[in-house]
N, C-alpha and C. Protein backbone atom coordinates (compact mmCIF):
# COMPACT_ATOMS: atom_id res chain seq x y z
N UNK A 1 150.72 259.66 210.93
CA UNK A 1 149.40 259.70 210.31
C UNK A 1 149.41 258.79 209.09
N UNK A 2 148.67 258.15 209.07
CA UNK A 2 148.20 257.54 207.69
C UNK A 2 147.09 257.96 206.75
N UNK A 3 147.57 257.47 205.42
CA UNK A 3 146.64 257.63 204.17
C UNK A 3 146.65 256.78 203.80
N UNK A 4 145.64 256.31 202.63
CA UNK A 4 145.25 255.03 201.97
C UNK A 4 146.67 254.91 200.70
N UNK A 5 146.75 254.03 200.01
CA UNK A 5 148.09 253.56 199.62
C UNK A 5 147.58 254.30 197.76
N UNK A 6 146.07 254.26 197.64
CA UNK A 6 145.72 254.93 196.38
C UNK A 6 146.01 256.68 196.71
N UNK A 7 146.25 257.57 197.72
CA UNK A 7 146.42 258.67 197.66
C UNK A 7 147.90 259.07 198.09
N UNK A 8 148.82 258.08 197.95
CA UNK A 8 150.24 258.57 198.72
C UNK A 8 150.68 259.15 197.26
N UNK A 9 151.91 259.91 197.41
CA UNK A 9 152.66 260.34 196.97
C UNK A 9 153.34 259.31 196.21
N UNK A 10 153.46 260.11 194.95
CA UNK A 10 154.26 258.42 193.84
C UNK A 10 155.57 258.89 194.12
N UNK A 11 156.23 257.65 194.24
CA UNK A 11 157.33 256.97 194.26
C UNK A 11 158.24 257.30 195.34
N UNK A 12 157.42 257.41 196.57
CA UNK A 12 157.79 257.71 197.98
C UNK A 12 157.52 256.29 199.00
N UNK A 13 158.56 255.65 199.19
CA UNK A 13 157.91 253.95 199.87
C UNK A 13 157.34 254.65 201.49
N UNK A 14 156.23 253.71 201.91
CA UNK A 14 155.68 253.91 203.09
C UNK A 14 155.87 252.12 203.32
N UNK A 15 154.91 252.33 204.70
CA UNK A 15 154.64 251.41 205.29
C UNK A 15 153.59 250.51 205.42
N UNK A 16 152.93 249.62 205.19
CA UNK A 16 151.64 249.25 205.51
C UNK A 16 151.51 249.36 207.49
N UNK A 17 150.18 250.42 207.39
CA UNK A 17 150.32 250.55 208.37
C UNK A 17 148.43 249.49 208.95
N UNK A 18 147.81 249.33 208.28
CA UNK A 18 146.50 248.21 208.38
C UNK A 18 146.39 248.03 206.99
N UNK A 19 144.75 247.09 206.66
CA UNK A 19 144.56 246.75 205.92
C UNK A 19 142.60 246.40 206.08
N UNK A 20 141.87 246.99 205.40
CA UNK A 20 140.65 246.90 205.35
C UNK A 20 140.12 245.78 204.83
N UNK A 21 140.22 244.36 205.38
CA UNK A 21 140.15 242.97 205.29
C UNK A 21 138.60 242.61 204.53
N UNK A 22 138.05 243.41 205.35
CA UNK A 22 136.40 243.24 205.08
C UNK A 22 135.87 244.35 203.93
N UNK A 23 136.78 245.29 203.69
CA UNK A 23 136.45 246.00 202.55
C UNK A 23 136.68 245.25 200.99
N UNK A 24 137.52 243.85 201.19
CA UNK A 24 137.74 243.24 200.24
C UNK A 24 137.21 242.06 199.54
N UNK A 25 136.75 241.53 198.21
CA UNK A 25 135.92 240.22 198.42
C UNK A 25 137.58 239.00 198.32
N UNK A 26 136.93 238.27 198.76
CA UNK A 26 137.74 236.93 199.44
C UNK A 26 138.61 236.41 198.35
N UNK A 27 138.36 236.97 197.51
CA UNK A 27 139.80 236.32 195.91
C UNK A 27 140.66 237.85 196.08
N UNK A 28 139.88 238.73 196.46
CA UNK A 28 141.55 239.90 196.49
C UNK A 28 142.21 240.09 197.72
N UNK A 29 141.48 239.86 198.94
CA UNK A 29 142.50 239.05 200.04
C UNK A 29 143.52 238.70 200.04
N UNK A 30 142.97 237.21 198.94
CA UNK A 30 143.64 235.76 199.17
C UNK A 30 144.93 236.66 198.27
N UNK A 31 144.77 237.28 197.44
CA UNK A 31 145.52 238.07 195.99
C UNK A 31 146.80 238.56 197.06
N UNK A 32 146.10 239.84 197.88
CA UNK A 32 147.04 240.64 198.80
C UNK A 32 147.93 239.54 199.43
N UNK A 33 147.50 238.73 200.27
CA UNK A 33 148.02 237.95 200.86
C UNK A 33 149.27 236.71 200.25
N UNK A 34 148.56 236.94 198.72
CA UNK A 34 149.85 235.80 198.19
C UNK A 34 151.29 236.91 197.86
N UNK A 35 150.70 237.41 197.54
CA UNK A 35 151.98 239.10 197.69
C UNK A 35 153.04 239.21 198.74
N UNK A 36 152.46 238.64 199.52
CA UNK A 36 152.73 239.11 201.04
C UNK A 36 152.89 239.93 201.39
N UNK A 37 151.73 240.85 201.34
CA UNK A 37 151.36 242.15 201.40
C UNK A 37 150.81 241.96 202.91
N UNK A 38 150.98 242.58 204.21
CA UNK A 38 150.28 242.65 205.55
C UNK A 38 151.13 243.79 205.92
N UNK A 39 150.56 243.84 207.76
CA UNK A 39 151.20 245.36 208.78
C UNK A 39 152.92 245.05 208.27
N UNK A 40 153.71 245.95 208.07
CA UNK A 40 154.61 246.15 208.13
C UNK A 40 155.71 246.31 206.44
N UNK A 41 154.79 245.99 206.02
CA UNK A 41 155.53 245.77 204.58
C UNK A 41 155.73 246.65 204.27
N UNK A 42 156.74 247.32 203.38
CA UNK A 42 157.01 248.41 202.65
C UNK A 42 156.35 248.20 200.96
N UNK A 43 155.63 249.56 200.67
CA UNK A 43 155.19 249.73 199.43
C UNK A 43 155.55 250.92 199.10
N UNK A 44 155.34 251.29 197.65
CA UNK A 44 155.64 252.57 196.90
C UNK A 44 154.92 252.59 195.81
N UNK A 45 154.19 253.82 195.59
CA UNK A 45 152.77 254.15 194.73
C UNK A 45 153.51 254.59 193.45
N UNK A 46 153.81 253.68 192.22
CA UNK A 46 154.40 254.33 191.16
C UNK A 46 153.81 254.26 190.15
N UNK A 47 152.79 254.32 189.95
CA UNK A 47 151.60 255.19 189.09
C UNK A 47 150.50 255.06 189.57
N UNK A 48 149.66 256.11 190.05
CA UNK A 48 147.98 255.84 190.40
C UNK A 48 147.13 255.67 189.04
N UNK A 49 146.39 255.27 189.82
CA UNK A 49 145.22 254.80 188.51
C UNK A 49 144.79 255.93 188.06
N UNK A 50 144.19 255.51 186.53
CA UNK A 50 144.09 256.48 185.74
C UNK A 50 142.89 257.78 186.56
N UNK A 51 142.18 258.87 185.55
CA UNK A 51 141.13 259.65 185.91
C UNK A 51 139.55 258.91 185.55
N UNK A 52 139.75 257.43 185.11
CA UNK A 52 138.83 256.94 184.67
C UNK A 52 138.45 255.76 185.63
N UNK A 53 139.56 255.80 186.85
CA UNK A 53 139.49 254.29 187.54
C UNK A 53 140.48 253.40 187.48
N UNK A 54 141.09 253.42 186.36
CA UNK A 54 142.18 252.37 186.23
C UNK A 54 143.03 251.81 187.46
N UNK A 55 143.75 250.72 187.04
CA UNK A 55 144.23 250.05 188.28
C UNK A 55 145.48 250.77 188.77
N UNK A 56 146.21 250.98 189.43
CA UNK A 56 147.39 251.59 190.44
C UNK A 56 148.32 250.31 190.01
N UNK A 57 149.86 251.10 189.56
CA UNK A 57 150.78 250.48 189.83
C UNK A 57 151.59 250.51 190.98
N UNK A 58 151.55 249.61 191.75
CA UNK A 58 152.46 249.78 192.80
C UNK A 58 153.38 248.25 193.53
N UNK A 59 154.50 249.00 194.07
CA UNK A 59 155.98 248.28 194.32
C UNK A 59 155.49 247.67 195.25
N UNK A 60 155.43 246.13 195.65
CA UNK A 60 155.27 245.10 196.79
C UNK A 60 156.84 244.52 196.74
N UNK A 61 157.85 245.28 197.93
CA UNK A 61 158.70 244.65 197.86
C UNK A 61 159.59 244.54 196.45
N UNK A 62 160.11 243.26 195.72
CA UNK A 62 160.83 243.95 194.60
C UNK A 62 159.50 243.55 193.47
N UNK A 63 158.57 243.28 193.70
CA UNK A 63 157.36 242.87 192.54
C UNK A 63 156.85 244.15 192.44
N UNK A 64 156.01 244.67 191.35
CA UNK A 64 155.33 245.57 190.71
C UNK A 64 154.05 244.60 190.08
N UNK A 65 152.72 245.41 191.03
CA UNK A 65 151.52 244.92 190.78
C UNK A 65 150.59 245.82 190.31
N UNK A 66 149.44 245.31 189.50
CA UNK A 66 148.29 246.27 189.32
C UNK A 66 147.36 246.15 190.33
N UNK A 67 146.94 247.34 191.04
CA UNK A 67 146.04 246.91 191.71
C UNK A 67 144.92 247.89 191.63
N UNK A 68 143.24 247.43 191.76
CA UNK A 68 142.23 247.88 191.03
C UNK A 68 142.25 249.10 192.65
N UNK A 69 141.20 250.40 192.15
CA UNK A 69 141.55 251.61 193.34
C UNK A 69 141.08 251.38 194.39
N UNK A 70 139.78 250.65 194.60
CA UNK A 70 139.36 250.30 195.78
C UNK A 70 140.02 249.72 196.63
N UNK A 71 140.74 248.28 195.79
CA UNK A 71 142.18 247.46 196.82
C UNK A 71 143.13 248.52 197.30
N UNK A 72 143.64 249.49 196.34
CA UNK A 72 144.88 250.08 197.14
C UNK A 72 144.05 251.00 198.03
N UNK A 73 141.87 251.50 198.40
CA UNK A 73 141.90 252.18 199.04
C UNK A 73 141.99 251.67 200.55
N UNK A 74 141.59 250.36 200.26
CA UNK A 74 141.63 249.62 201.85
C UNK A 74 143.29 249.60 202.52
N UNK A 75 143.84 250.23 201.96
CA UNK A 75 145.51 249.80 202.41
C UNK A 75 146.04 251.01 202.59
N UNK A 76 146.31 251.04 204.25
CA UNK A 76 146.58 252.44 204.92
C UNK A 76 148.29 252.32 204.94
N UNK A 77 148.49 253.29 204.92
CA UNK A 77 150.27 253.22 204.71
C UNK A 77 150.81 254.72 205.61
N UNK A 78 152.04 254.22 206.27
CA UNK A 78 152.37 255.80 207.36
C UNK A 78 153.63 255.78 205.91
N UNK A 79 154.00 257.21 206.10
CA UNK A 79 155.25 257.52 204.99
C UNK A 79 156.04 257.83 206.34
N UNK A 80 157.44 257.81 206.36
CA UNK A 80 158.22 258.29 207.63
C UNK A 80 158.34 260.15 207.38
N UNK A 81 158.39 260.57 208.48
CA UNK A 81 158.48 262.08 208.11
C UNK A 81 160.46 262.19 207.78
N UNK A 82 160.40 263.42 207.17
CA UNK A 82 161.67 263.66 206.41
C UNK A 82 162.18 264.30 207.46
């Protein structure tokens, strides 16, 4: 099962399991994509955004990015079961 990458569990890596392409405008795409963020990548949610909106810190690989909540909501991620 998947959840969006703004509601996983912090500091538990998942998977990118899709990516809501069209939920995004065309400079945070291009953003995800210079990351090399796509299906298969491993991420890990290590701080969600604040109670006000703030941006999500989270692990791309060995980089640590901010990303605003809507971007991490388009980004579905499976966690492996334990």
């Amino acid at each position: 099962m998947s959840d969006s990458l703004a509601r996983a569990v912090r500091n538990v890596p998942g998977t990118v399991a899709s990516i809501d392409w069209d939920a995004l405008a065309p400079h945070e795409a291009r953003r995800l994509r210079e990351f090399g963020l796509d299906e298969g990548v491993e991420v890990e949610l290590i701080k969600p955004g604040g109670w006000m909106g703030g941006p999500a810190a989270v692990r791309i690989g060995r980089m640590t990015v901010a990303l605003r909540r809507h971007v991490a909501e388009a980004i579905r991620i499976v966690v492996p079961a334990e």
